[in-house]
C-alpha atoms as a PDB file:
ATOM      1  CA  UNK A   1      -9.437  -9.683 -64.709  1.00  0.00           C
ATOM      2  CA  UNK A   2      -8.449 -10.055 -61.000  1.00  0.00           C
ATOM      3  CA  UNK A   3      -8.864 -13.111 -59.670  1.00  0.00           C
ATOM      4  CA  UNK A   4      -8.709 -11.661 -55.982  1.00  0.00           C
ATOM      5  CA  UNK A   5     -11.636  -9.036 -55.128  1.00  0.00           C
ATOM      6  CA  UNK A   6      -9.322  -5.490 -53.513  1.00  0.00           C
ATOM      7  CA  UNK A   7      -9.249  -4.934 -50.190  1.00  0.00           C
ATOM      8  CA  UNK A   8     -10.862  -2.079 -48.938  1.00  0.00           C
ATOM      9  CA  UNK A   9      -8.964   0.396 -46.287  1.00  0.00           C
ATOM     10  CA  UNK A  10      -9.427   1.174 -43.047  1.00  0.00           C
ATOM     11  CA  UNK A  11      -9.478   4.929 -41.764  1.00  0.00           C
ATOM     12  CA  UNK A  12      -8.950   3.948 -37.602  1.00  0.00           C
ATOM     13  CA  UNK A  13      -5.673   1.290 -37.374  1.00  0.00           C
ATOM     14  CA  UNK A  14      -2.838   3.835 -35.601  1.00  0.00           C
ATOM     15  CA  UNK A  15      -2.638   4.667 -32.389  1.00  0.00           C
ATOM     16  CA  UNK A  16      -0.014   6.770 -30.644  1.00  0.00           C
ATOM     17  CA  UNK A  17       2.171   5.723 -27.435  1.00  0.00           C
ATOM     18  CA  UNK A  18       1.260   7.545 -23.958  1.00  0.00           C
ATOM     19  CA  UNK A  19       3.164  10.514 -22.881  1.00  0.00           C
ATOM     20  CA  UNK A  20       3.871   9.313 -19.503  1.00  0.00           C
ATOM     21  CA  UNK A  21       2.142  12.392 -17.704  1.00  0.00           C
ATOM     22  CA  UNK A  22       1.818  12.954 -14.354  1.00  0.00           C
ATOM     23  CA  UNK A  23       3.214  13.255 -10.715  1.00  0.00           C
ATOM     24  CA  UNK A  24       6.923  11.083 -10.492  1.00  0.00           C
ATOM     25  CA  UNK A  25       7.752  12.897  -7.129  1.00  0.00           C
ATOM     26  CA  UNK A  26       5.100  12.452  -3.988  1.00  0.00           C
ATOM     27  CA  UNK A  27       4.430  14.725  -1.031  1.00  0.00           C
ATOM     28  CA  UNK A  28       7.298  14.117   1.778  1.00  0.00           C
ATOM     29  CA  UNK A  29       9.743  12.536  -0.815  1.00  0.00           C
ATOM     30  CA  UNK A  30      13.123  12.952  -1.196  1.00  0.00           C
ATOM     31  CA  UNK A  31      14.817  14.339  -4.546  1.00  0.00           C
ATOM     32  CA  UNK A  32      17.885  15.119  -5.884  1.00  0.00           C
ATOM     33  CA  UNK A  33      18.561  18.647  -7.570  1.00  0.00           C
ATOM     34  CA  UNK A  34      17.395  18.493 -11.623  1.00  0.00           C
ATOM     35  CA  UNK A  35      15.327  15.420 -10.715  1.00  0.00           C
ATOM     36  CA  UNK A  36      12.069  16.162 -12.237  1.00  0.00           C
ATOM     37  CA  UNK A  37       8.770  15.904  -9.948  1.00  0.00           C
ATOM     38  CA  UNK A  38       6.246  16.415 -12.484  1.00  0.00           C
ATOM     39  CA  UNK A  39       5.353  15.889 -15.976  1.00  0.00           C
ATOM     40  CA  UNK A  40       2.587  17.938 -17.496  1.00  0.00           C
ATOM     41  CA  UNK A  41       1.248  19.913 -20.276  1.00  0.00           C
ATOM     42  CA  UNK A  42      -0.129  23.161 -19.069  1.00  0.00           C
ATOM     43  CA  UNK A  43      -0.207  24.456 -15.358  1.00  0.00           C
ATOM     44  CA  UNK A  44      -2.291  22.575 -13.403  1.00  0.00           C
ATOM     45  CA  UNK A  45       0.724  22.684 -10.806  1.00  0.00           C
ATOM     46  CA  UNK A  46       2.560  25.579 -10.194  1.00  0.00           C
ATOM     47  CA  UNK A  47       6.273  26.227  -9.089  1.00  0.00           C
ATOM     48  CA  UNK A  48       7.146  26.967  -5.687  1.00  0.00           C
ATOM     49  CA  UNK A  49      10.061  27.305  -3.554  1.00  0.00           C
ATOM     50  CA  UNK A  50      13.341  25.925  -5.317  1.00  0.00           C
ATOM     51  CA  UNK A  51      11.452  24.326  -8.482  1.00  0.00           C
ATOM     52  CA  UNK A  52      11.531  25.669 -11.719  1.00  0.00           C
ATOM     53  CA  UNK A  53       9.212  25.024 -14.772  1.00  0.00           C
ATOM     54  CA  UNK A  54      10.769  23.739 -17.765  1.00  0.00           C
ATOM     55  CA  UNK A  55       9.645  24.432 -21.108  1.00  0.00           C
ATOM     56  CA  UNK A  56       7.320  21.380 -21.836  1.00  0.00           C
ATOM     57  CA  UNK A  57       5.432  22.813 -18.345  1.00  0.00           C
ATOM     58  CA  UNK A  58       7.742  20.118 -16.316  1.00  0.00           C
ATOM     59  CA  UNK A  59       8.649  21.276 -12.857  1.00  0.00           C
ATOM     60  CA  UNK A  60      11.596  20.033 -11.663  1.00  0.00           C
ATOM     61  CA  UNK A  61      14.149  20.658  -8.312  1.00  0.00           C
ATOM     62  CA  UNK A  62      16.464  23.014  -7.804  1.00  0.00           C
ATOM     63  CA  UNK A  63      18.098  21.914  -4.883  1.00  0.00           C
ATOM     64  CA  UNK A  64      17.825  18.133  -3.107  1.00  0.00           C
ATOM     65  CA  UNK A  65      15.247  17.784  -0.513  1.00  0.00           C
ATOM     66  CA  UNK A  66      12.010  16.948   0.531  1.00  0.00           C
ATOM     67  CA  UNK A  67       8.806  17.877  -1.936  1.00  0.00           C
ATOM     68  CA  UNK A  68       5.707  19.493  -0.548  1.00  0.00           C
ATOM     69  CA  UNK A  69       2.326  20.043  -2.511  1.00  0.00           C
ATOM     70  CA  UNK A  70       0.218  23.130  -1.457  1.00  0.00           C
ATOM     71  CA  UNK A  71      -3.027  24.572  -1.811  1.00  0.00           C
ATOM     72  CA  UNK A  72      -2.607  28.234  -3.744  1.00  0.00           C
ATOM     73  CA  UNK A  73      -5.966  28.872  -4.960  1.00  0.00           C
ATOM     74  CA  UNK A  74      -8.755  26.795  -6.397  1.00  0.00           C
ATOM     75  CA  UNK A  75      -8.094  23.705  -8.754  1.00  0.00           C
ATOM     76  CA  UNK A  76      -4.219  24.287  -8.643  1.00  0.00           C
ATOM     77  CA  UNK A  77      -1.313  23.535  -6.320  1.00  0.00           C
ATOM     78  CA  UNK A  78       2.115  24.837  -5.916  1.00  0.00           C
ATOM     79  CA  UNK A  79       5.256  22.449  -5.477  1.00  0.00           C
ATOM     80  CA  UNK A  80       7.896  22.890  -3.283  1.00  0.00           C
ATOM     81  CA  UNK A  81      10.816  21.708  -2.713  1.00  0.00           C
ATOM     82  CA  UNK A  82      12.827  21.960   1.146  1.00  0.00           C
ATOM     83  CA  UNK A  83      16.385  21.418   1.752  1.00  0.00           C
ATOM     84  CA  UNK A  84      16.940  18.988   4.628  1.00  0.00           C
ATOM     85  CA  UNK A  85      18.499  20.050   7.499  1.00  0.00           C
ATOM     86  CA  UNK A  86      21.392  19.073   8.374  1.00  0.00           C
ATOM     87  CA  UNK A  87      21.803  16.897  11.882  1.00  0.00           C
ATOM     88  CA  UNK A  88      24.074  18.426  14.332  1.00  0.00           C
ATOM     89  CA  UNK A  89      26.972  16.389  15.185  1.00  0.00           C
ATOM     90  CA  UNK A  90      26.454  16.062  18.613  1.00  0.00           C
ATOM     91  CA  UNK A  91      23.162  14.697  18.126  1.00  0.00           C
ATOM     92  CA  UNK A  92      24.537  11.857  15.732  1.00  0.00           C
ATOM     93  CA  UNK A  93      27.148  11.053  18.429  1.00  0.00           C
ATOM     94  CA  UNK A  94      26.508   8.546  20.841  1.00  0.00           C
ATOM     95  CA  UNK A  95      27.051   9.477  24.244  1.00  0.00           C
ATOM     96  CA  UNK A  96      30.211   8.239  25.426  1.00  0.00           C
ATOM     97  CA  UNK A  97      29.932   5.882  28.579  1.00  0.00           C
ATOM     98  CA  UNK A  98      31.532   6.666  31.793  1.00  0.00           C
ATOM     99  CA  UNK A  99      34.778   5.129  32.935  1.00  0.00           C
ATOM    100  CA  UNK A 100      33.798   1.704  34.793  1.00  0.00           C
ATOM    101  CA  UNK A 101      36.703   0.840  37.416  1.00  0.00           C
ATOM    102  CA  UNK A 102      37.148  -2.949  37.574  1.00  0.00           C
ATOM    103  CA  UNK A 103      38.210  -3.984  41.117  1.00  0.00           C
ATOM    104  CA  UNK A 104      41.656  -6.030  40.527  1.00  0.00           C
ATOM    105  CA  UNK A 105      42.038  -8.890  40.561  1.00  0.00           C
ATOM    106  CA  UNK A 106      43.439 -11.430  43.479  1.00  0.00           C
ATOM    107  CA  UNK A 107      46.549 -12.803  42.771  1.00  0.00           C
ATOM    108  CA  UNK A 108      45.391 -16.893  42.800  1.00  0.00           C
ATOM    109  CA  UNK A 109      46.714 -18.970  45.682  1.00  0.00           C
ATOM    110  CA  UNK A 110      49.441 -21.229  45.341  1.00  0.00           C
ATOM    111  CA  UNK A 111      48.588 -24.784  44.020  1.00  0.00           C
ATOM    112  CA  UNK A 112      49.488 -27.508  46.548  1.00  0.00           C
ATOM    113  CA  UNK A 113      51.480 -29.946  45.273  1.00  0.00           C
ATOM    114  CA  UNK A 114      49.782 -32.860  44.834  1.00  0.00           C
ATOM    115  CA  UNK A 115      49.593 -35.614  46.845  1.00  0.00           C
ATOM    116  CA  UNK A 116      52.136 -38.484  46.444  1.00  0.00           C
ATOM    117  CA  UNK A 117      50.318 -41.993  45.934  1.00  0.00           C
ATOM    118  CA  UNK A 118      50.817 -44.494  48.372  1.00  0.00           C
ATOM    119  CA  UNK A 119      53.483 -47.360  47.544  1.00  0.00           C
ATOM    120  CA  UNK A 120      51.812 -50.420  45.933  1.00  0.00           C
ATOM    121  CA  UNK A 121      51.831 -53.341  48.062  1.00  0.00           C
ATOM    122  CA  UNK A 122      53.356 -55.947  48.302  1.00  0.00           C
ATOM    123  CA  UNK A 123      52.485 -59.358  46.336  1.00  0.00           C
ATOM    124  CA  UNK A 124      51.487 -62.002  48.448  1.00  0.00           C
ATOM    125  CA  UNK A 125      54.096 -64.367  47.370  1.00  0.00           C
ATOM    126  CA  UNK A 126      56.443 -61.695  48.825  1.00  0.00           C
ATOM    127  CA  UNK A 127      54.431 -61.523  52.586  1.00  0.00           C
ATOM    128  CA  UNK A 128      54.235 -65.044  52.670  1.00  0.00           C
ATOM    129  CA  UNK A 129      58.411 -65.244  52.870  1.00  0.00           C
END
């Protein structure tokens, strides 16, 4: 006979890991082409302007810019994704500053020679002879 009594089983110990769902990529952020904006299974957003779904319902960039979320009909929005525009050069330029003339300068005066000291006098054992 056992000397142990057997241990009975449990039907609820496992678990499984999270999916990691959900936005990665706000409204008015910047992303790369192929970076993906959302994670998702099923629709509940919709591709828009230069983002393509994926086939595990991911939508991801096309192109690098800035992503936009907006309304398209009831309980669903569409994703977008802009291309920034590109600055004009002149606009990144600074302004270049006008010539300044500097007035020129004085040629300095001519130093004096200094003044020669005065001879040391005389000892008084010398004035009294």
């Amino acid at each position: 006979m056992a000397h142990t009594k057997a241990q009975g089983s449990s039907s609820n110990g496992r678990d499984s890991h999270g999916q990691r769902l959900g936005i990665k990529r706000y409204g008015s952020q910047f992303v790369n082409a192929g970076e993906i904006i959302v994670r998702q299974r099923g629709t509940k957003f919709l591709p828009g302007t230069n983002v393509t779904r994926s086939s595990d319902d991911s939508l991801f960039a096309r192109v690098s810019g800035i992503v936009t979320f907006e309304w398209v009909r009831r309980g669903k929005q569409q994703i977008s994704v802009y291309p920034k525009v590109a600055e004009t050069k002149e606009a990144k330029e600074p302004a270049k500053k006008a010539a300044v003339k500097t007035a020129a300068k004085k040629p300095a005066a001519a130093k004096k020679p200094a003044a020669k000291k005065a001879p040391a006098k005389a000892k008084k054992a010398d004035a009294a002879k």
